[in-house]
N, C-alpha and C. Protein backbone atom coordinates (compact mmCIF):
# COMPACT_ATOMS: atom_id res chain seq x y z
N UNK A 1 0.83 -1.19 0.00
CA UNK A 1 0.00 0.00 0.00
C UNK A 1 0.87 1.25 0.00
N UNK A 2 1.71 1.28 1.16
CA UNK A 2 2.56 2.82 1.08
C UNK A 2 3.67 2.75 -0.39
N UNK A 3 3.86 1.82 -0.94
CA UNK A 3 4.85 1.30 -2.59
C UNK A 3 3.55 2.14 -3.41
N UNK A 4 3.05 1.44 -3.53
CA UNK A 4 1.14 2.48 -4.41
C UNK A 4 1.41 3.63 -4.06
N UNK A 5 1.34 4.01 -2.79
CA UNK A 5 1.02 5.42 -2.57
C UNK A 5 2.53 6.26 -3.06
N UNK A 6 3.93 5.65 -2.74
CA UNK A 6 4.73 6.24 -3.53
C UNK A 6 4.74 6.43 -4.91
N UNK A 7 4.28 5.23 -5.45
CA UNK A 7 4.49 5.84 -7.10
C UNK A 7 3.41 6.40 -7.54
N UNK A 8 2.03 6.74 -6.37
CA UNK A 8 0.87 7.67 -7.23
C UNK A 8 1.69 8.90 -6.83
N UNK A 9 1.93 8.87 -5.84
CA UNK A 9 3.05 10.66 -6.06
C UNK A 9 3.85 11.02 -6.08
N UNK A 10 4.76 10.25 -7.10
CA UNK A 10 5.55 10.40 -7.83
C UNK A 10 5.30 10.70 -9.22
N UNK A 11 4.52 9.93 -9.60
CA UNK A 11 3.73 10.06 -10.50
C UNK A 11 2.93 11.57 -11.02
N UNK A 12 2.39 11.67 -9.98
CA UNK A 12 1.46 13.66 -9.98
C UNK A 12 2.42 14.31 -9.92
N UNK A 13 3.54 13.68 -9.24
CA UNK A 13 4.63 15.22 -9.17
C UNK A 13 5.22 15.35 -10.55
N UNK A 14 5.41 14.37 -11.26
CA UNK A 14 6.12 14.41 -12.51
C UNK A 14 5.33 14.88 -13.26
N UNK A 15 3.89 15.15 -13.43
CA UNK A 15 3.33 15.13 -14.33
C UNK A 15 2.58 17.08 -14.06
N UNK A 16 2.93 17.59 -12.81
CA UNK A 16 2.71 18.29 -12.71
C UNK A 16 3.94 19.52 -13.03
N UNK A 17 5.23 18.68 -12.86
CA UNK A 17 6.25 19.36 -13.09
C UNK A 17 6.35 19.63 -14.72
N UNK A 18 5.95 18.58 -15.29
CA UNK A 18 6.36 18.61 -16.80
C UNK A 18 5.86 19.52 -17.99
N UNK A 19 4.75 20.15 -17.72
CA UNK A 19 4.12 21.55 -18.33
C UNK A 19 4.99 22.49 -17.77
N UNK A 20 5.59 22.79 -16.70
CA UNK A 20 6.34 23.74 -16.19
C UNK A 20 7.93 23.94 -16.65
N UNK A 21 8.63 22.63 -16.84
CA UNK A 21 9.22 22.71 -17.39
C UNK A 21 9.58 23.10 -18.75
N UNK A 22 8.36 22.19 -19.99
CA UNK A 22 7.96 22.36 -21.06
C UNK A 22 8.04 23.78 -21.38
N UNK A 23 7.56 24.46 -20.37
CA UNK A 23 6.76 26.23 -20.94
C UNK A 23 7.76 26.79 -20.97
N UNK A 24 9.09 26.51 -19.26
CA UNK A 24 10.14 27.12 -19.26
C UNK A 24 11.26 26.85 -20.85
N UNK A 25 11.23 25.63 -21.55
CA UNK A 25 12.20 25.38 -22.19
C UNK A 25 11.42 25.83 -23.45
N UNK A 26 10.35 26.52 -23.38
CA UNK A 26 9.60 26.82 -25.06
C UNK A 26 9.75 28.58 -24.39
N UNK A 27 9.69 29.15 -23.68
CA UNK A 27 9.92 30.32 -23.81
C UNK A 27 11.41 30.55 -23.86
N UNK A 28 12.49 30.15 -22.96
CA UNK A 28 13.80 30.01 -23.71
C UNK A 28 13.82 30.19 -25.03
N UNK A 29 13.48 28.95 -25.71
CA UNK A 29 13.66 29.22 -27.56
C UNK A 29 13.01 30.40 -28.41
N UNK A 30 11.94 30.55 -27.72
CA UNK A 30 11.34 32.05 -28.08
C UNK A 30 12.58 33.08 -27.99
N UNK A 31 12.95 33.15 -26.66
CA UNK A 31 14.21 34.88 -26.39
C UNK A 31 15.11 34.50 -27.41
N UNK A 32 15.53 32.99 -27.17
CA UNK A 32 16.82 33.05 -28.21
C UNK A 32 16.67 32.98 -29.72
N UNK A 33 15.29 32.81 -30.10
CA UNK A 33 15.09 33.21 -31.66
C UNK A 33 15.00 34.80 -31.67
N UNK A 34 14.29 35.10 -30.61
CA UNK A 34 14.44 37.35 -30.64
C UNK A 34 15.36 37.30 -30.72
N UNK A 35 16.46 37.14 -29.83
CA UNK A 35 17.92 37.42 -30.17
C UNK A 35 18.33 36.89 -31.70
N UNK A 36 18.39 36.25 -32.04
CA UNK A 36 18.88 35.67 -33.25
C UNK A 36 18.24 36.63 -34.29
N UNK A 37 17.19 36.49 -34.27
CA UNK A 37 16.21 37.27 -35.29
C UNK A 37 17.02 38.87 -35.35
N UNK A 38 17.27 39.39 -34.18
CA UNK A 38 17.56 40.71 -33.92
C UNK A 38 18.99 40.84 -34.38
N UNK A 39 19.65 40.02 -34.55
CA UNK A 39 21.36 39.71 -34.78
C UNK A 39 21.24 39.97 -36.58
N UNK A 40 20.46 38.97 -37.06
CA UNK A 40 20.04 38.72 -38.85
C UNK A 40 19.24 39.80 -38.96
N UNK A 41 18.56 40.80 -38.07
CA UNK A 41 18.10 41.73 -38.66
C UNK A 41 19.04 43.00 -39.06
N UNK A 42 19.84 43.30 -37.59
CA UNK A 42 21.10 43.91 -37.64
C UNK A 42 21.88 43.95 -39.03
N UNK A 43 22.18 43.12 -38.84
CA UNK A 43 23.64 42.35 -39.79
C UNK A 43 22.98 42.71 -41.20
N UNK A 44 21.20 42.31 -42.13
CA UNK A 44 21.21 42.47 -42.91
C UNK A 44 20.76 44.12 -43.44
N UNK A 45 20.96 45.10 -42.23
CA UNK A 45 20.99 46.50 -42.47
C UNK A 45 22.62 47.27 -42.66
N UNK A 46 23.46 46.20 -42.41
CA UNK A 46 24.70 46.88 -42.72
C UNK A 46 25.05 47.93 -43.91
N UNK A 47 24.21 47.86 -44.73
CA UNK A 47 24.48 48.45 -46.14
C UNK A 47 23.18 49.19 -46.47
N UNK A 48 22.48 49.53 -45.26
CA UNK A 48 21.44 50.49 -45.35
C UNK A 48 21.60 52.02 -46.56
N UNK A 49 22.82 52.62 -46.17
CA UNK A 49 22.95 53.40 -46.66
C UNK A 49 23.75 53.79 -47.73
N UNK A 50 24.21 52.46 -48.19
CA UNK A 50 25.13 52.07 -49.50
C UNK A 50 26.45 53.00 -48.48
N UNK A 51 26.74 53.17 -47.72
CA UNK A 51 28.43 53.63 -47.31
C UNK A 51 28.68 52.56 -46.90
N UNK A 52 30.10 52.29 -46.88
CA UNK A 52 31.19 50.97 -47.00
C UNK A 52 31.28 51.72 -45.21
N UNK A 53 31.67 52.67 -45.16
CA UNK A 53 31.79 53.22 -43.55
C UNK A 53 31.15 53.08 -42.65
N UNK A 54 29.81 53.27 -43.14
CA UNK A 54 28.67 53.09 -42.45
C UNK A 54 28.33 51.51 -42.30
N UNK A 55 28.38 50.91 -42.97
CA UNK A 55 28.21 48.97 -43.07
C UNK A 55 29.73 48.80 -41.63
N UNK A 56 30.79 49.77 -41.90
CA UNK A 56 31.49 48.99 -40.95
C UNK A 56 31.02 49.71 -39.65
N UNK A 57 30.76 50.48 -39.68
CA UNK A 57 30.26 51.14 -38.01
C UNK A 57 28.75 50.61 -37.41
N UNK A 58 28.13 50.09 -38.32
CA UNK A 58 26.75 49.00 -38.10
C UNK A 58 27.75 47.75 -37.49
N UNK A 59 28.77 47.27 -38.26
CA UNK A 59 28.72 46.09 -38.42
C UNK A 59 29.75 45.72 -36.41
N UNK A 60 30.46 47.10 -35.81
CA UNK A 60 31.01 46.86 -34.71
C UNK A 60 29.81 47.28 -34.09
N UNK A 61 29.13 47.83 -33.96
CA UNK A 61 27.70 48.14 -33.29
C UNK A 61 27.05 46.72 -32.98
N UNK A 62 27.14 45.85 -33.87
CA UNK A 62 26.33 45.00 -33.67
C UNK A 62 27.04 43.68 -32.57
N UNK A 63 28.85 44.05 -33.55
CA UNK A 63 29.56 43.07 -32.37
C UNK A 63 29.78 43.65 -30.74
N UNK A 64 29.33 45.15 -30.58
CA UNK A 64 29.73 45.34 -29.29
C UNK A 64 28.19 44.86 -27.97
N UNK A 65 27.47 44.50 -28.97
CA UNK A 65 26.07 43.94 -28.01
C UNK A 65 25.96 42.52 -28.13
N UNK A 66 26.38 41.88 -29.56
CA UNK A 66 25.57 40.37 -29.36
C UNK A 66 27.06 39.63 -29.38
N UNK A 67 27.97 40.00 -29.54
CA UNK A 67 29.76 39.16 -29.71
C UNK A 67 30.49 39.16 -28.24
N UNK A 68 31.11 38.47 -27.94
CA UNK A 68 32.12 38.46 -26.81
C UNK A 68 33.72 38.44 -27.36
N UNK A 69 33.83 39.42 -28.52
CA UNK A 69 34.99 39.31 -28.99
C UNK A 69 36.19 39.14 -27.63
N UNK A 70 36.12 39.94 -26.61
CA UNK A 70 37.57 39.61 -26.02
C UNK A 70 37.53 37.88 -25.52
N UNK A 71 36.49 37.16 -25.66
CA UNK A 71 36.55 35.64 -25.31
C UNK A 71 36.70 34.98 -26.38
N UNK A 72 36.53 35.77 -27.39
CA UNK A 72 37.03 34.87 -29.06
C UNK A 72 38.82 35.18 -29.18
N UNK A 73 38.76 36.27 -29.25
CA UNK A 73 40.58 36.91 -29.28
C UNK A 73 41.21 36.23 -27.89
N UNK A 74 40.91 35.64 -26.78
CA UNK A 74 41.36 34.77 -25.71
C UNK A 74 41.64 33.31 -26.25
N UNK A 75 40.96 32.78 -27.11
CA UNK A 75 40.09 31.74 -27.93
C UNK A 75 41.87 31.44 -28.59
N UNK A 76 41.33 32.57 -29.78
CA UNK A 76 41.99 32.05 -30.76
C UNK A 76 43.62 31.97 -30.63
N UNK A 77 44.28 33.02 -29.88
CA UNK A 77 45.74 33.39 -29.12
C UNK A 77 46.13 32.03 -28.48
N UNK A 78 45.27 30.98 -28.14
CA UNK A 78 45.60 29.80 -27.29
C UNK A 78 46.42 30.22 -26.15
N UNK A 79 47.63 29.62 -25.97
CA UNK A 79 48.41 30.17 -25.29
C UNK A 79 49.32 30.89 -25.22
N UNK A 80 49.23 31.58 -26.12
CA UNK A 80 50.13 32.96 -26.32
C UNK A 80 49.53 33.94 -25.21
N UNK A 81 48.10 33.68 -25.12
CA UNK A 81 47.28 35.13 -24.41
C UNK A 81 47.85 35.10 -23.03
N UNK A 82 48.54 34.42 -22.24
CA UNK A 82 48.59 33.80 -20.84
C UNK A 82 50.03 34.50 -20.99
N UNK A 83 50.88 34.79 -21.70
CA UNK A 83 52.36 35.50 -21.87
C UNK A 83 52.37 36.49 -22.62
N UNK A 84 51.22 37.06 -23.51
CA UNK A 84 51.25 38.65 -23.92
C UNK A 84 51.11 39.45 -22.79
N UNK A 85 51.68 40.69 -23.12
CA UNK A 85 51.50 41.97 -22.18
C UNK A 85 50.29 42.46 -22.29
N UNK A 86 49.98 43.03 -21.60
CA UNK A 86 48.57 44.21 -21.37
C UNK A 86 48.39 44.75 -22.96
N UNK A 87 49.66 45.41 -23.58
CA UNK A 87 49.44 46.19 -24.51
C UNK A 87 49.22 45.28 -25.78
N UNK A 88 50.00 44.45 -25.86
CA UNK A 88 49.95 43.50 -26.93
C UNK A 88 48.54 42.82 -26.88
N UNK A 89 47.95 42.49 -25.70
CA UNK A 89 46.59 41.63 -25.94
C UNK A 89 45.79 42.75 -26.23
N UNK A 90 45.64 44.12 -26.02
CA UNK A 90 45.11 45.34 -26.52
C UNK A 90 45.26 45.86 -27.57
N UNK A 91 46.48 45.46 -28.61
CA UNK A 91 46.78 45.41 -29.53
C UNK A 91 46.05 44.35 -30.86
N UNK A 92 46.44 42.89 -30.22
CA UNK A 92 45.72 41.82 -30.84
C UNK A 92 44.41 41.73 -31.19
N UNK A 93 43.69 42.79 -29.77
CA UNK A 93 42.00 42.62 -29.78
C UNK A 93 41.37 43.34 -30.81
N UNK A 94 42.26 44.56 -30.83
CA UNK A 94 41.70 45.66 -31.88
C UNK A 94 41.59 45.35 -33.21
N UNK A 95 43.06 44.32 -33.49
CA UNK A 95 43.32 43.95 -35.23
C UNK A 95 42.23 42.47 -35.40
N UNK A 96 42.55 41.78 -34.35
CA UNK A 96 40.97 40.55 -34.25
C UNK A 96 39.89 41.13 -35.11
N UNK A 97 39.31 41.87 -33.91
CA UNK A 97 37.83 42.84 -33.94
C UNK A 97 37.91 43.23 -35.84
N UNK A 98 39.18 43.97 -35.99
CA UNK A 98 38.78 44.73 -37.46
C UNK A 98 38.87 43.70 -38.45
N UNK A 99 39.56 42.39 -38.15
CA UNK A 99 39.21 40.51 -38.89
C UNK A 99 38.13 40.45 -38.89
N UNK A 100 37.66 40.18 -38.18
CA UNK A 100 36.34 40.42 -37.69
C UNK A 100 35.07 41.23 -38.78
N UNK A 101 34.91 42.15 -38.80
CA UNK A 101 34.34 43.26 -39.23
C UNK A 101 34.47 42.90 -40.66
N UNK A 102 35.80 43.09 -41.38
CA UNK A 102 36.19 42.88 -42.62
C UNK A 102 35.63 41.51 -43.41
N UNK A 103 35.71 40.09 -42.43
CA UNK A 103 35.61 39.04 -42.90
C UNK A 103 33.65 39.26 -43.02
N UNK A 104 33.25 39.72 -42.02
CA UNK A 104 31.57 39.85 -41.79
C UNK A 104 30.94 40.17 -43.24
N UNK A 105 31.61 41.75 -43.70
CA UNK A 105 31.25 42.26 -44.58
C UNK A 105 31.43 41.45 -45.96
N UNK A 106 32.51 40.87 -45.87
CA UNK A 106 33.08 40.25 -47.20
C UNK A 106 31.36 39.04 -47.19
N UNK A 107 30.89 38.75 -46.26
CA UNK A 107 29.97 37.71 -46.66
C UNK A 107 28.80 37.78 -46.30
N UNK A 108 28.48 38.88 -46.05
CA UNK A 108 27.30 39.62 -45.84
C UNK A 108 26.93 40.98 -46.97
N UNK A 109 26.99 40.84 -47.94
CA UNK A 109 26.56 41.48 -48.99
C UNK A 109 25.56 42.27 -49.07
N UNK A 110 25.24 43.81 -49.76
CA UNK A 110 23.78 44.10 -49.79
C UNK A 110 22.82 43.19 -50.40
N UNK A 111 21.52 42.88 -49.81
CA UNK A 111 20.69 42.59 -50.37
C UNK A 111 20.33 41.14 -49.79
N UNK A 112 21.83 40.01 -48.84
CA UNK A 112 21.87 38.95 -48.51
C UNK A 112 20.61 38.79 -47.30
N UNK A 113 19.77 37.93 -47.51
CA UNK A 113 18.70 37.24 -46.32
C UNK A 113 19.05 36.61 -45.47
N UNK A 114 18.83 36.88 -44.20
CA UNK A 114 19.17 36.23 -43.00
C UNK A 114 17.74 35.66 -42.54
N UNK A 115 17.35 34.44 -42.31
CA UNK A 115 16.44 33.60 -41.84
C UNK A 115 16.34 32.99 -40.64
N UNK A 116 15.93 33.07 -39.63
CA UNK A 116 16.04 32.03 -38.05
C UNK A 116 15.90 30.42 -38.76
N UNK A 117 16.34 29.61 -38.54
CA UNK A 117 16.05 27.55 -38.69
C UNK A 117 15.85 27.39 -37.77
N UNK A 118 16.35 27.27 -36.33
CA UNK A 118 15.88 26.81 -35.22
C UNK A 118 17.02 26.46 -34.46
N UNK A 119 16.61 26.23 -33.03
CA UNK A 119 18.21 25.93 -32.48
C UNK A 119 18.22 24.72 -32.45
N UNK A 120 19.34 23.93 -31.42
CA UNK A 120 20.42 22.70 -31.59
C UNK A 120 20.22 22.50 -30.02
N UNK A 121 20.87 21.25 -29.91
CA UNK A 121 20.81 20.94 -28.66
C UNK A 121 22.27 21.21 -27.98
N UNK A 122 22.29 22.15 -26.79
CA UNK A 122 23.47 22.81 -26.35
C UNK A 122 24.62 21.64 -26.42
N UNK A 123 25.53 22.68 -26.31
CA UNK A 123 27.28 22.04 -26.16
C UNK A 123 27.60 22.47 -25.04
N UNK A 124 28.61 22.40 -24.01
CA UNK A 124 29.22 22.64 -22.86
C UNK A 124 28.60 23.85 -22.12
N UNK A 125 27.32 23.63 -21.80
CA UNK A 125 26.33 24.91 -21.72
C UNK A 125 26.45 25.74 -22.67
N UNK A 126 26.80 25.74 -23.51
CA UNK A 126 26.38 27.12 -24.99
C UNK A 126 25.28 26.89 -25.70
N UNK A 127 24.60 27.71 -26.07
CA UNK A 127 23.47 27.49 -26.52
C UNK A 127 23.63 27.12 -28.01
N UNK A 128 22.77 26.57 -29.12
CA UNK A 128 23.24 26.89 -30.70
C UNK A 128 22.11 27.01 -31.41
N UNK A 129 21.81 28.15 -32.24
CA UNK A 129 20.93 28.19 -33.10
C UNK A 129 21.26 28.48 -34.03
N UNK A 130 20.57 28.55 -35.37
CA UNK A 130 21.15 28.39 -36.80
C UNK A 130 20.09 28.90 -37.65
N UNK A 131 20.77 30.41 -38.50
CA UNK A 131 20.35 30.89 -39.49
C UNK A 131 20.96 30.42 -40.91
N UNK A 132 19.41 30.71 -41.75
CA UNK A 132 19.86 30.29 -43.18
C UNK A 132 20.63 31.67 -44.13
N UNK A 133 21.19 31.90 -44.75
CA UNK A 133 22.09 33.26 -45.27
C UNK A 133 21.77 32.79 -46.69
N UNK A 134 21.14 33.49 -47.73
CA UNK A 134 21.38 33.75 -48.56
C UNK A 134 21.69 35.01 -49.64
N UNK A 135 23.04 34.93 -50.13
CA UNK A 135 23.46 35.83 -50.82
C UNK A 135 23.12 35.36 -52.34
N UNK A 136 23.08 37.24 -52.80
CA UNK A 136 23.02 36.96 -54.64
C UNK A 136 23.90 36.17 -55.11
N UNK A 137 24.11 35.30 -55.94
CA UNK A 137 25.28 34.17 -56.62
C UNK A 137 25.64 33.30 -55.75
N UNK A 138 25.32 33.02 -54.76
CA UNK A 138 25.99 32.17 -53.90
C UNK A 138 25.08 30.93 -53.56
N UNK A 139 25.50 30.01 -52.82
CA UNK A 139 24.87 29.22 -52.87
C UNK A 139 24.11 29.41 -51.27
N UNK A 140 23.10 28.67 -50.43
CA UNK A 140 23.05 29.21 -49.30
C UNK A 140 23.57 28.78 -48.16
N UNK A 141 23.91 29.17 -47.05
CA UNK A 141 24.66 28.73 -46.34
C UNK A 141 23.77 28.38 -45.00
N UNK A 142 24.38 27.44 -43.78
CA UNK A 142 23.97 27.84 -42.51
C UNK A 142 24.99 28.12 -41.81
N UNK A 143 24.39 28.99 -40.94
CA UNK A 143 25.33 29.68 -40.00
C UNK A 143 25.15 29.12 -38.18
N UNK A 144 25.89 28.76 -37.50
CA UNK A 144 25.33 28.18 -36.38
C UNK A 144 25.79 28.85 -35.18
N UNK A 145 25.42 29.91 -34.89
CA UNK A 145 25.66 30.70 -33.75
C UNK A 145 25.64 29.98 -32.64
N UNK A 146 26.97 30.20 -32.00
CA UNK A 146 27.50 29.47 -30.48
C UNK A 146 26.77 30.56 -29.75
N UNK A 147 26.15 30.09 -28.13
CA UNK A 147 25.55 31.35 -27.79
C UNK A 147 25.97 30.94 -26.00
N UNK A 148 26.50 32.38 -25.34
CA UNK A 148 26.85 31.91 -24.42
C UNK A 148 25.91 32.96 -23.38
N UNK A 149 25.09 32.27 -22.19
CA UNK A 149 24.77 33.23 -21.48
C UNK A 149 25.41 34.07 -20.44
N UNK A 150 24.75 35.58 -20.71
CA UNK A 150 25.22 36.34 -20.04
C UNK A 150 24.41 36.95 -19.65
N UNK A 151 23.99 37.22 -18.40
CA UNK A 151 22.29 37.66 -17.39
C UNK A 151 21.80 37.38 -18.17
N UNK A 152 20.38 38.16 -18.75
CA UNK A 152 19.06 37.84 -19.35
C UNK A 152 19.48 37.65 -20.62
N UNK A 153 20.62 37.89 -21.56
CA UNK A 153 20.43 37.54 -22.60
C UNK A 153 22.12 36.73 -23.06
N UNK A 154 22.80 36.94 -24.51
CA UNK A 154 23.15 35.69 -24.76
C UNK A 154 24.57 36.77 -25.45
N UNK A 155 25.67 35.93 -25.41
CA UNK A 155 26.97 36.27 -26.47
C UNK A 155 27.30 35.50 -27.34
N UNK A 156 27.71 35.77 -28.35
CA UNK A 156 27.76 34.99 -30.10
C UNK A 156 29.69 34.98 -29.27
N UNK A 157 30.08 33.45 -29.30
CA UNK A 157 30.80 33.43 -29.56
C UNK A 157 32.02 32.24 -30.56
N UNK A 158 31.20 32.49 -31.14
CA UNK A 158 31.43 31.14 -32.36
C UNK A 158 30.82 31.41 -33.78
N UNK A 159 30.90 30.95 -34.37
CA UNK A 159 29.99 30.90 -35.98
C UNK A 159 30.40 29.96 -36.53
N UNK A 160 29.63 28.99 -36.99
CA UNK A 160 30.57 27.61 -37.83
C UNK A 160 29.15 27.48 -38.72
N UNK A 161 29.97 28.15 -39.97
CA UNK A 161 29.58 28.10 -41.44
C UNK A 161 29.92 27.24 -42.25
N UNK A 162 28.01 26.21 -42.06
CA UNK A 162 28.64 25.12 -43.21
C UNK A 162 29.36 23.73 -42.18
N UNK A 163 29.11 24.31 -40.85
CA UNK A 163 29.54 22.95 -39.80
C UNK A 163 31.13 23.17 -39.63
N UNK A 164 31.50 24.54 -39.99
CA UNK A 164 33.22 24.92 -39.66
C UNK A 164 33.41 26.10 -38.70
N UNK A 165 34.07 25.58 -37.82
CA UNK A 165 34.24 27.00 -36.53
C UNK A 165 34.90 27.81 -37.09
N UNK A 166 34.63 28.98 -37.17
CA UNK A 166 34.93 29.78 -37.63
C UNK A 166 36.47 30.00 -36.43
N UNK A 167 36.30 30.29 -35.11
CA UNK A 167 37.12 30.40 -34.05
C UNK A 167 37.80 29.47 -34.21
N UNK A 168 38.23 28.02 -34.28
CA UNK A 168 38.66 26.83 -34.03
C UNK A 168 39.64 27.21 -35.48
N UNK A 169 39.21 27.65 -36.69
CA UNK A 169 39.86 28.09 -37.86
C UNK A 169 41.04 29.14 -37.33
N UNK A 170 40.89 29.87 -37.20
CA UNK A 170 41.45 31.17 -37.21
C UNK A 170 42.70 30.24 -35.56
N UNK A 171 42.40 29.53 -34.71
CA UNK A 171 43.42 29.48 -33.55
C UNK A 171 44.59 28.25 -34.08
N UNK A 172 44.05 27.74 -35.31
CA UNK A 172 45.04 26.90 -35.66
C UNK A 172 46.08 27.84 -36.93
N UNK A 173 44.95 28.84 -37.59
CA UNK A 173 46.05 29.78 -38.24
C UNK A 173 47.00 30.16 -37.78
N UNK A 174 46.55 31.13 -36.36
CA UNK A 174 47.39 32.03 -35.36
C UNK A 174 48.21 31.40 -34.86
N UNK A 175 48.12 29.53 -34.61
CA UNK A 175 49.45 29.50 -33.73
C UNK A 175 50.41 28.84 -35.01
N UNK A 176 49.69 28.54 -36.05
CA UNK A 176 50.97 28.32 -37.48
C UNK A 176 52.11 29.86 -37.67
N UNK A 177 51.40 31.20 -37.55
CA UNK A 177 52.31 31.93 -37.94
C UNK A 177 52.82 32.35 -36.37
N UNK A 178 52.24 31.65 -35.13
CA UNK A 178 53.20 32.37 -33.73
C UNK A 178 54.57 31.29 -34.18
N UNK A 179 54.21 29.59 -34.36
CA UNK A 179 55.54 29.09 -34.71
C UNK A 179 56.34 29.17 -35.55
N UNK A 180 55.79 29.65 -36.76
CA UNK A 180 56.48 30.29 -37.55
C UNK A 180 57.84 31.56 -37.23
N UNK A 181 56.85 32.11 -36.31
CA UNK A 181 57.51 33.43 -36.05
C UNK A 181 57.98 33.44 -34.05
N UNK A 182 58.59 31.87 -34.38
CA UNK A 182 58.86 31.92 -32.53
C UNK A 182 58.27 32.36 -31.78
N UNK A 183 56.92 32.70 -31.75
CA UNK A 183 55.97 33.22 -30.91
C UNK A 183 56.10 34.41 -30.85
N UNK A 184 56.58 35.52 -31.81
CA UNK A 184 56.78 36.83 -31.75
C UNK A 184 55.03 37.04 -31.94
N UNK A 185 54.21 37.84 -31.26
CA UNK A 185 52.89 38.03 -31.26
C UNK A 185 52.83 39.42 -31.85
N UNK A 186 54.10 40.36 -32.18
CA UNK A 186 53.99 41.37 -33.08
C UNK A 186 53.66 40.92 -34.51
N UNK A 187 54.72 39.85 -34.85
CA UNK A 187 54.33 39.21 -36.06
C UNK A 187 52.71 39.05 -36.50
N UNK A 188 52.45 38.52 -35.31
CA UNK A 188 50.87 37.65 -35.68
C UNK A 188 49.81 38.86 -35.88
N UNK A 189 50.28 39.92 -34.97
CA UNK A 189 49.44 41.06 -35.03
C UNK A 189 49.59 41.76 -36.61
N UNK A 190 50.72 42.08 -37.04
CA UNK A 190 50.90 42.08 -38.32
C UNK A 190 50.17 41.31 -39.33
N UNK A 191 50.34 39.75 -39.25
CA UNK A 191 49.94 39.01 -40.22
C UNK A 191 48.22 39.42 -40.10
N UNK A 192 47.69 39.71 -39.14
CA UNK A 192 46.41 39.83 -38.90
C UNK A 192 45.84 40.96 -39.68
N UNK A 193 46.73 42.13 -39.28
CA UNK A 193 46.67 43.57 -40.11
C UNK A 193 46.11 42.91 -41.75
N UNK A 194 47.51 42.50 -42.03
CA UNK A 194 47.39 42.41 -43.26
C UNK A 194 46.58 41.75 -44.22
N UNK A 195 45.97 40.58 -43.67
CA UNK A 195 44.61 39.63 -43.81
C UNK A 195 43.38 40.79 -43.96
N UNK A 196 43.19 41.82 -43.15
CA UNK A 196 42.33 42.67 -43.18
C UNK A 196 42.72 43.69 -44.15
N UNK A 197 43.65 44.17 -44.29
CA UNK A 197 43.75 45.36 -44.98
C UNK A 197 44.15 44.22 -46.79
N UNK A 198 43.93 43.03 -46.79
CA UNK A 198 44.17 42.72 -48.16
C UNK A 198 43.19 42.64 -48.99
């Protein structure tokens, strides 16, 4: 009798918990499609005003609210970042950031559609959801925004286009030209420059 009476309430409790849960994990996906939605809405106004200046001052606007660039530029430095100076990782962040910006624009075109698909089932607590991108001539892509929380809302710190980290790319570049260049991190800051300004 008291075996019965445990699994009838166990039973109500589970079943009372499970709409509650449900609602909590369907309004979640709601904020994080606003966010997402609000990121692809951003991103496809870069070229509002046909200025190349203006697309890039949209385009850090947008990374200084939804990006955690100094946890991507931590990212990609591996362990160089743990033995740069103050100035040099202040250095690195700035030429990152304008990688950054430059590479955005190069594939974000006027006129390109940004679409919500839906999210993924998290990675190491990061969240992932995934827009569809289509540009004129191109073929279309998905984009899978890593999303990390921060209070009420979320930081992009990833993008893997096409199922390729974009971050995970760029930290195996950076430490080819730190060994290249004995770990001189002026070098790398250079090589970085120049990736952007090419």
């Amino acid at each position: 009798m008291r075996r019965s009476l445990a699994v009838f309430l166990a039973s109500f409790g589970f079943l009372i918990a499970s709409p509650i849960a449900t609602a909590a994990e369907s309004e979640s996906r709601d904020a994080v499609r606003a966010f997402v939605e609000k990121v692809n809405s951003a991103s496809m106004s870069f070229f509002a005003s046909g200025s190349e200046a203006d697309a890039s001052e949209r385009c850090r606007q947008l990374l200084s609210w939804a990006f955690d660039v100094p946890a991507m530029a931590e990212y990609v430095l591996g362990k160089a970042w743990a033995t740069a100076s103050g100035e040099d990782r202040k250095e690195f962040l700035q030429a990152f950031e304008d990688e950054i910006v430059a590479e955005y624009l190069r594939r974000i075109k006027p006129g390109t559609k940004m679409t919500f698909v839906g999210t993924r089932s998290p990675v190491q607590g990061d969240l992932l959801a995934a827009s569809r991108v289509n540009a004129a001539g191109k073929s279309d892509e998905t984009w899978i925004w890593r999303l990390r929380p921060e209070g009420q809302s979320w930081r992009i710190v990833d993008v893997l286009v096409n199922g390729r980290s974009a971050i995970l790319q760029e930290r195996q570049t950076y430490a080819e030209v730190l060994n290249a260049n004995h770990g001189d991190i002026k070098a790398l800051i250079n090589y970085v420059r120049s990736r952007t300004n090419g």
